[in-house]
N, C-alpha and C. Protein backbone atom coordinates (compact mmCIF):
# COMPACT_ATOMS: atom_id res chain seq x y z
N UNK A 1 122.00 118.72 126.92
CA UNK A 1 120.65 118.69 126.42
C UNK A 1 120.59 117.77 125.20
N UNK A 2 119.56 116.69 125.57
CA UNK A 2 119.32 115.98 124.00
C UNK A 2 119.50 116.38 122.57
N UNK A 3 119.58 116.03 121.51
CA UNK A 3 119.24 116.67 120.19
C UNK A 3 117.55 116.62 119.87
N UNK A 4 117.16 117.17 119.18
CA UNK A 4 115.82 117.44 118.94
C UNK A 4 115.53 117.33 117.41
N UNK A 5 115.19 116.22 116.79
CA UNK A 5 115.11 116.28 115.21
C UNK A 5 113.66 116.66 115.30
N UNK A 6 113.58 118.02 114.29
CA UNK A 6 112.18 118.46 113.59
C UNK A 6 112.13 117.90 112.78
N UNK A 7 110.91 117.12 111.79
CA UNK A 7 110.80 117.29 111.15
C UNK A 7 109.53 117.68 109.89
N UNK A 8 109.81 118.20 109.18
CA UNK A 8 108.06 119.16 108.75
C UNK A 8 106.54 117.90 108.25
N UNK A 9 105.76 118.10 108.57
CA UNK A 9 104.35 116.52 108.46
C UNK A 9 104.49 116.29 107.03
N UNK A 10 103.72 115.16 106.47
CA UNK A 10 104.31 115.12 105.15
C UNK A 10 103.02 115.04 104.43
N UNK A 11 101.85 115.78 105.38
CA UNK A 11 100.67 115.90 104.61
C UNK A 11 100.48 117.07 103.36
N UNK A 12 99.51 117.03 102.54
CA UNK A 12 99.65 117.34 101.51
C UNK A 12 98.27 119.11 101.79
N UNK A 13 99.62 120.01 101.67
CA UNK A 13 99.44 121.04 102.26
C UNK A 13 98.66 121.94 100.80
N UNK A 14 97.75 122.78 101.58
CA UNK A 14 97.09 123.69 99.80
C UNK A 14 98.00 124.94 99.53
N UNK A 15 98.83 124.99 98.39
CA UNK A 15 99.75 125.89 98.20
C UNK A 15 100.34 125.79 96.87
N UNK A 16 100.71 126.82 96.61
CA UNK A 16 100.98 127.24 95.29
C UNK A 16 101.75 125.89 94.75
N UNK A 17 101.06 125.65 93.33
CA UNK A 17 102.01 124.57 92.86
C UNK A 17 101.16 123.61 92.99
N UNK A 18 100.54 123.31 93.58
CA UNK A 18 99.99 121.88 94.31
C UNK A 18 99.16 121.27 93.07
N UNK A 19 98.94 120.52 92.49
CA UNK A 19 97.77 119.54 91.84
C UNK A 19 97.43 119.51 92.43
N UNK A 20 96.09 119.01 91.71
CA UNK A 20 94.44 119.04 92.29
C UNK A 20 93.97 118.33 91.03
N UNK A 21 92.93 117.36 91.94
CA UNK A 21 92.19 117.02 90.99
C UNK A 21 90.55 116.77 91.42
N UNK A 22 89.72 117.78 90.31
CA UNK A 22 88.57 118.19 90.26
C UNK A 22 87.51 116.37 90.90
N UNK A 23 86.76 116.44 91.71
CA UNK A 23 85.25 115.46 92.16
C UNK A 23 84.24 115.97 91.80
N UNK A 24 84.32 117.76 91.37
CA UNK A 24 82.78 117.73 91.32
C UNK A 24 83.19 118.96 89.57
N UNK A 25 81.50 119.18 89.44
CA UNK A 25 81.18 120.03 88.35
C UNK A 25 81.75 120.15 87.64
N UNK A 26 81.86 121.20 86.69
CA UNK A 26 82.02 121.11 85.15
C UNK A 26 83.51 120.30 84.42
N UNK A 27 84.55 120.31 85.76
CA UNK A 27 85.78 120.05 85.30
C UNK A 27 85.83 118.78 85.91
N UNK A 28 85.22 117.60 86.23
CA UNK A 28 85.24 116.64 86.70
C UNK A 28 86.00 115.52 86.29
N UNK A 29 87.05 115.08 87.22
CA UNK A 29 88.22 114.24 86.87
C UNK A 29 89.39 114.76 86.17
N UNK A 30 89.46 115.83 85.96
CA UNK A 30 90.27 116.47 85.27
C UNK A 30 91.46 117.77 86.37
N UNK A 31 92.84 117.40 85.52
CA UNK A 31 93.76 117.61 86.68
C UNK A 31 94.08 119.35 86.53
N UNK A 32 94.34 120.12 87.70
CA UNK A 32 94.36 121.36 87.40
C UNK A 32 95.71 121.97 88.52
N UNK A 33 96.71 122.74 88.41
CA UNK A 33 97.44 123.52 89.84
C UNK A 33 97.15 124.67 90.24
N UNK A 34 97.35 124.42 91.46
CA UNK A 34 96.70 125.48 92.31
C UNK A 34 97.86 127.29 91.90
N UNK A 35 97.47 128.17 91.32
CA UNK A 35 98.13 129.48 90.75
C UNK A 35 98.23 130.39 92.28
N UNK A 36 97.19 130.46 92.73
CA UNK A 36 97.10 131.11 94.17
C UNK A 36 95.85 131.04 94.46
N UNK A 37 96.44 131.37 96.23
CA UNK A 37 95.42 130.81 97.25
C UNK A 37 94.35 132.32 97.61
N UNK A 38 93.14 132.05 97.31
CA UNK A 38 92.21 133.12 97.11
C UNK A 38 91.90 133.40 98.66
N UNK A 39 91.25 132.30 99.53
CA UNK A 39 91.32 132.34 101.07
C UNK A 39 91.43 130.93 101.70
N UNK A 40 90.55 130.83 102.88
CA UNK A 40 90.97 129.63 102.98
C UNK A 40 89.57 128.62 102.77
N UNK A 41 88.86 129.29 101.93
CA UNK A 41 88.19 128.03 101.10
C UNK A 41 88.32 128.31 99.62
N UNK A 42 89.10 128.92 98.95
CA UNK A 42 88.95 129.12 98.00
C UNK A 42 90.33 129.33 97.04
N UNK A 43 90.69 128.97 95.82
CA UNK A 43 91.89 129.43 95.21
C UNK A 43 91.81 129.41 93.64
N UNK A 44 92.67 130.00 92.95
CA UNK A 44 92.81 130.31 91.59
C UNK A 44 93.69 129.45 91.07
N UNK A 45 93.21 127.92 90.39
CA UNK A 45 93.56 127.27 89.76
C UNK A 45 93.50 127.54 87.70
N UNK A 46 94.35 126.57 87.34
CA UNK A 46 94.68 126.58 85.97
C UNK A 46 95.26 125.11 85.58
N UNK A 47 94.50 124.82 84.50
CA UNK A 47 95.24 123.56 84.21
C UNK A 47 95.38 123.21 82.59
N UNK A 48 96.38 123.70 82.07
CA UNK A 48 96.83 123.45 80.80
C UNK A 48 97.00 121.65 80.66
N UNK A 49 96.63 121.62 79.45
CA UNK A 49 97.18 119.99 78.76
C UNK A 49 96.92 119.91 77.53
N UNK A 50 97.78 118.79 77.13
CA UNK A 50 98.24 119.02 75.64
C UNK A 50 96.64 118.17 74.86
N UNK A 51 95.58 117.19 76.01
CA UNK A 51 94.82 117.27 75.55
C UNK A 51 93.41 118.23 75.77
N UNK A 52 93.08 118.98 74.60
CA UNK A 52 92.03 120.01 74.46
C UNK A 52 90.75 119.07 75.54
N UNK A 53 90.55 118.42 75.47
CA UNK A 53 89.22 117.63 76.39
C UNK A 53 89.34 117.62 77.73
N UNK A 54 91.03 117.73 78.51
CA UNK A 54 91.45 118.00 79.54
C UNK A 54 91.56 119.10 80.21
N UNK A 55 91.69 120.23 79.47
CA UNK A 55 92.15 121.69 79.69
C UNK A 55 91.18 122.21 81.01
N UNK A 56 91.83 122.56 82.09
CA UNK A 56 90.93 123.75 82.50
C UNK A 56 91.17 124.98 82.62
N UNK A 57 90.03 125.35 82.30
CA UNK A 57 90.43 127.05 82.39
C UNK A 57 90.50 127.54 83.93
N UNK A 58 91.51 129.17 84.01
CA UNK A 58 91.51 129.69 84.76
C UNK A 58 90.78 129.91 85.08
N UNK A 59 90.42 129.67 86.77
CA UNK A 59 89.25 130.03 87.65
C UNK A 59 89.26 130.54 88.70
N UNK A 60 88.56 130.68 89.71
CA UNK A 60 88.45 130.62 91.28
C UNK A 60 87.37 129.40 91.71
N UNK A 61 88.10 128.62 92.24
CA UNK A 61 87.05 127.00 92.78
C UNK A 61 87.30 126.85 94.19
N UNK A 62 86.29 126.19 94.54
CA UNK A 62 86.33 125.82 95.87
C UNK A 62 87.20 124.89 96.66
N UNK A 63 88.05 125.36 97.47
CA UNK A 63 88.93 124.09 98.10
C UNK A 63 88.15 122.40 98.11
N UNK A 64 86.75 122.46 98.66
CA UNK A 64 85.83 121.17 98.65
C UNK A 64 85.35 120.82 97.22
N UNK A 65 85.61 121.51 96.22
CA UNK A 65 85.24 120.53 95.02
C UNK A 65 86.40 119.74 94.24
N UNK A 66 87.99 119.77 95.17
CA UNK A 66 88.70 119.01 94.73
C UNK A 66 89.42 118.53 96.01
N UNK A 67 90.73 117.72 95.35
CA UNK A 67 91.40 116.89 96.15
C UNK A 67 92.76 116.94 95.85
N UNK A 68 93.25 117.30 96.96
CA UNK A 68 95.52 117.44 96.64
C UNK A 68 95.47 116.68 96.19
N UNK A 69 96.88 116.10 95.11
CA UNK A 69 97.27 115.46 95.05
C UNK A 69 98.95 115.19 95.61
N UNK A 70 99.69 114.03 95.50
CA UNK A 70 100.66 114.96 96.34
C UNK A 70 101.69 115.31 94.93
N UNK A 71 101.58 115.52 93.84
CA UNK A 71 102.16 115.85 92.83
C UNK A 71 102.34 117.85 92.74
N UNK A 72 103.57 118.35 92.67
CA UNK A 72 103.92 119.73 93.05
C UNK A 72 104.34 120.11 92.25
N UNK A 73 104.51 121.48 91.42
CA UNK A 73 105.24 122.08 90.42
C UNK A 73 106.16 122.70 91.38
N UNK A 74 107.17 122.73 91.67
CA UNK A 74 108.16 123.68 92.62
C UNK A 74 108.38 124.48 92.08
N UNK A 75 108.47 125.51 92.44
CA UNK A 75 108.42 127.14 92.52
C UNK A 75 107.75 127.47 91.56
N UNK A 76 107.01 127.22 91.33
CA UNK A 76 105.54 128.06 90.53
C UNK A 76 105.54 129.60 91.21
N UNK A 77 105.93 130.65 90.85
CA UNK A 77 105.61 132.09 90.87
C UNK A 77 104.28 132.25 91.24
N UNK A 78 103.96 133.15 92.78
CA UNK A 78 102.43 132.89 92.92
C UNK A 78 101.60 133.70 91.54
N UNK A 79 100.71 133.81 91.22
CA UNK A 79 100.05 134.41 90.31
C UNK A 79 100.43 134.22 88.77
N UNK A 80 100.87 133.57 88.58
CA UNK A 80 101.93 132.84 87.22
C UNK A 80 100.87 132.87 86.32
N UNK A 81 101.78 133.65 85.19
CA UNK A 81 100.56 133.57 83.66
C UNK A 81 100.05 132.25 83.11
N UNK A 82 99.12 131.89 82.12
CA UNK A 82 98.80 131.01 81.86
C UNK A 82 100.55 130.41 81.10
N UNK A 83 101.06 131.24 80.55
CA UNK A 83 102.15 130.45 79.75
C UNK A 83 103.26 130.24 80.76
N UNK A 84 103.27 130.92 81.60
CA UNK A 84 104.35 129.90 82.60
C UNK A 84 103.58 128.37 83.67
N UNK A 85 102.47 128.56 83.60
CA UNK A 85 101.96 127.66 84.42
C UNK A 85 102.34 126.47 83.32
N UNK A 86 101.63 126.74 81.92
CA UNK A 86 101.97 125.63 80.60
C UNK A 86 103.83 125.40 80.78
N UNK A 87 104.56 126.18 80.60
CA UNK A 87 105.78 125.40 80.48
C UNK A 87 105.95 124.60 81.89
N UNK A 88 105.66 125.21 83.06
CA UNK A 88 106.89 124.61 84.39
C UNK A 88 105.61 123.57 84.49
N UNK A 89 104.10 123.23 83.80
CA UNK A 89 103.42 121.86 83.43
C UNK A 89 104.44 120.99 82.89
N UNK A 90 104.82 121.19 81.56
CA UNK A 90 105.10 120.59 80.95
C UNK A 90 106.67 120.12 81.28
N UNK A 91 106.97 121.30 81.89
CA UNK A 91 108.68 120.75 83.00
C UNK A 91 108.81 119.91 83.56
N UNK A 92 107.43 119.46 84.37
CA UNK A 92 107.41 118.51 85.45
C UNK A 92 106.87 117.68 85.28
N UNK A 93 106.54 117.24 83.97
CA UNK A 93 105.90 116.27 83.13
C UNK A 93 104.48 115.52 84.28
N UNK A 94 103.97 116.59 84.37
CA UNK A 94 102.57 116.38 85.58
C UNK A 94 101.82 115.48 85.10
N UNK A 95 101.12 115.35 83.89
CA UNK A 95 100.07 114.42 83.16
C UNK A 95 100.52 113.18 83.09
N UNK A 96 102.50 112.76 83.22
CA UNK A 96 102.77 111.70 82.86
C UNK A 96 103.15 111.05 84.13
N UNK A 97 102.95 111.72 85.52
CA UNK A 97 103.75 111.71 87.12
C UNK A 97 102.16 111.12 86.90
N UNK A 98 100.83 111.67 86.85
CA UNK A 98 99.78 111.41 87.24
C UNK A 98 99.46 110.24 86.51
N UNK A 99 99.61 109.66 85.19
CA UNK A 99 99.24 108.56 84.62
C UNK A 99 100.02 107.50 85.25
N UNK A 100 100.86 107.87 85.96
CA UNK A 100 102.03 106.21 86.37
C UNK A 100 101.95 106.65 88.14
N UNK A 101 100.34 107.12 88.27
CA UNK A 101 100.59 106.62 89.75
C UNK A 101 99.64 105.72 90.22
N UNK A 102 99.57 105.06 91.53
CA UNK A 102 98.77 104.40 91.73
C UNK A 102 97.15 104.46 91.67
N UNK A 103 97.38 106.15 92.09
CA UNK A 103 95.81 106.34 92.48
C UNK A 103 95.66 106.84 90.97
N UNK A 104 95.49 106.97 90.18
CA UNK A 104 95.17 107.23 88.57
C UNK A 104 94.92 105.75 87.86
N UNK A 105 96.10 104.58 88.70
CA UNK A 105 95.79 103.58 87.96
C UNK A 105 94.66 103.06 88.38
N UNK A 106 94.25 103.01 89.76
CA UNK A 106 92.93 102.49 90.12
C UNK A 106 91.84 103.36 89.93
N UNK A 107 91.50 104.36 89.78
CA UNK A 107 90.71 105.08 89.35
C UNK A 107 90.23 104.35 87.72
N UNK A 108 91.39 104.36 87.15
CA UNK A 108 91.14 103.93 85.56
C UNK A 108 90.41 102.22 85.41
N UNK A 109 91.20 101.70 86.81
CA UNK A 109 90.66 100.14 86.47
C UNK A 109 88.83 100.02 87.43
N UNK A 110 88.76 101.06 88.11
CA UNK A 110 87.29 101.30 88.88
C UNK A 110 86.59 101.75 87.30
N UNK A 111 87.04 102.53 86.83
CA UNK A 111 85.88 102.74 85.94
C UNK A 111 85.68 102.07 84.67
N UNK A 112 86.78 101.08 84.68
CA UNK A 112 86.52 100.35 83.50
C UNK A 112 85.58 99.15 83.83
N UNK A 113 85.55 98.85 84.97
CA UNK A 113 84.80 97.48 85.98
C UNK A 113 83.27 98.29 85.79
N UNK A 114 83.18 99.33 86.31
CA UNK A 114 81.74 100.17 85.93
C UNK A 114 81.25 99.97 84.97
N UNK A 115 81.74 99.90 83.62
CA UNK A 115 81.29 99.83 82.51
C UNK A 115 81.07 98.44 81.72
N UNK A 116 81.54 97.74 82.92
CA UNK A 116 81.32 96.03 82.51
C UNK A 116 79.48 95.27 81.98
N UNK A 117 79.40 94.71 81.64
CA UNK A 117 77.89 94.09 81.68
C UNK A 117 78.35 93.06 82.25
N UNK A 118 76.53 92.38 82.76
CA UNK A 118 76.59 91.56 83.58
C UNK A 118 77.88 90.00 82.96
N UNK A 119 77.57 89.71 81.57
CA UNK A 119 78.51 88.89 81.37
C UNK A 119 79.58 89.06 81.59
N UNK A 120 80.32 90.18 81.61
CA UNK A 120 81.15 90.26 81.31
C UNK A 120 81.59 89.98 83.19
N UNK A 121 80.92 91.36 83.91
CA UNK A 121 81.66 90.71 85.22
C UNK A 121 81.39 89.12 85.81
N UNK A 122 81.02 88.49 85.23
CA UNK A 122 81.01 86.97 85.91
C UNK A 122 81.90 86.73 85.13
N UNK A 123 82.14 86.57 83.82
CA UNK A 123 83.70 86.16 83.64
C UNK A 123 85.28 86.27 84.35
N UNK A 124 84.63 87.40 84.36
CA UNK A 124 85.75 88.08 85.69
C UNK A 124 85.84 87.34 87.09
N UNK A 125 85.23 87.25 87.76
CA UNK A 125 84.89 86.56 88.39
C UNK A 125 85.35 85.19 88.40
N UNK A 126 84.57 84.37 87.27
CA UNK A 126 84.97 82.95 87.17
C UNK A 126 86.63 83.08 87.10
N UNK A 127 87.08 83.93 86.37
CA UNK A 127 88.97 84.03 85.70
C UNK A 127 89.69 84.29 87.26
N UNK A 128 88.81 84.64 88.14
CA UNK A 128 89.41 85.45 89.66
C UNK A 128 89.49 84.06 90.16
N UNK A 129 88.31 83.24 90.50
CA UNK A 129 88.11 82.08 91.26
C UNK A 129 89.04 81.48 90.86
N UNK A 130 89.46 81.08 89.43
CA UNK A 130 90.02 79.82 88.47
C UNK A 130 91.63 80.43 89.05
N UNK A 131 92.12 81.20 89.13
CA UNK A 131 93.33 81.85 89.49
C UNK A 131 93.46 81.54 90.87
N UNK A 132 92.25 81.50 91.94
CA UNK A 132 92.93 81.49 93.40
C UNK A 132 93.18 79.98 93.04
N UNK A 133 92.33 79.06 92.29
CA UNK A 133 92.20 77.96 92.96
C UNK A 133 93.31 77.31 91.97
N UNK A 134 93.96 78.02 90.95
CA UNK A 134 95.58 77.35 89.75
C UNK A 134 96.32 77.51 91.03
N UNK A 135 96.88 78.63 91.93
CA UNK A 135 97.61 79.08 92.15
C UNK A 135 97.83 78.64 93.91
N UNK A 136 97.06 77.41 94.34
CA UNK A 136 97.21 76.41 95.41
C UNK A 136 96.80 77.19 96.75
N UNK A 137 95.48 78.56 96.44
CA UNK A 137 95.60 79.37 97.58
C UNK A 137 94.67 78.53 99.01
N UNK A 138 94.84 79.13 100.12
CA UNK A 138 94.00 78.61 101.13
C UNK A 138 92.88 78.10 100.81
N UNK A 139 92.18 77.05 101.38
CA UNK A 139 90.49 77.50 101.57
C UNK A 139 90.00 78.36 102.89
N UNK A 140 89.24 78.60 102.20
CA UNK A 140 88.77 80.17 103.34
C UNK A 140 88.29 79.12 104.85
N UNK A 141 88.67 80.05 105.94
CA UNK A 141 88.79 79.53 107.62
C UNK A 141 89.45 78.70 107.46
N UNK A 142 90.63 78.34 106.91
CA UNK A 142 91.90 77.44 107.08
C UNK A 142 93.47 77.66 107.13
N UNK A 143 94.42 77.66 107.78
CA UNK A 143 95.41 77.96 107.18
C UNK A 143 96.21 77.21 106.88
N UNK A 144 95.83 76.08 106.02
CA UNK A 144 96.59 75.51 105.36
C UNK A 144 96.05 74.99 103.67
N UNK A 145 96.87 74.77 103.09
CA UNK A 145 96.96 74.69 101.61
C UNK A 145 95.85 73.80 101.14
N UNK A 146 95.16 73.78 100.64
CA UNK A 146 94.06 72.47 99.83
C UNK A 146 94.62 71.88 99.08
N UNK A 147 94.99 70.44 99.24
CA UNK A 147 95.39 69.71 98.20
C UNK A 147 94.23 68.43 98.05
N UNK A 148 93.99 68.49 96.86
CA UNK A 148 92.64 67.67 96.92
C UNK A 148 92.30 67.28 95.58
């Protein structure tokens, strides 16, 4: 008989430990872990951080007003006090896993483009164009180099 490799999906499952980060209402954009799972739309999150403007408090929220992340505290104790959720936070250095990832970095550079004025994004722009065209790229419906 063949061998048979299992192996477990590598989607980002709702379970104790898990980050989350808030899309909607009062805690919006702000990162929180899941303490335990209330049902299956619902769970008891907590999210300590060392900045006070970040903090969320212990709650019960809706699975649909956030989003996994795939960042995990491993073995988080289900029902874990606020002060163990704060240390095995601060164990897994979560705030600093979340600042050096991709999706935090584009999030940060989407909302800084939001806050542009009109001058400012045509500069951008012009600095984008002036860069394809330093840097010897195609002209568009061609595949070959513009030298001209």
């Amino acid at each position: 008989m063949a061998e048979v490799d299992i192996t477990a999906s590598k989607w980002r499952l709702v379970e104790v430990g898990r980050v989350v980060l808030f899309t909607h209402g009062k805690y919006k954009d702000r990162l929180a872990t899941i303490v335990e799972i209330i049902d299956h739309k619902r769970a008891l999150v907590d999210g300590p951080s060392k900045n006070p403007d970040l903090v969320v408090d212990r709650h019960a929220t809706a699975l649909g007003n956030v989003v996994l992340t795939p960042i995990v505290i491993e073995k988080l104790p289900r029902a874990a006090g606020r002060g163990a959720v704060a240390k095995a936070w601060e164990k897994n250095e979560v705030e600093q896993k979340w600042d050096q990832s991709a999706w935090a970095k584009r999030r940060a550079l989407r909302e800084k483009r939001r806050g542009l004025s009109d001058f400012e994004r045509f500069k951008v722009l012009r600095l984008t164009k002036q860069q394809e065209w330093s840097s010897g790229a195609s002209v568009p419906g061609t595949k070959e180099k513009y030298v001209g």
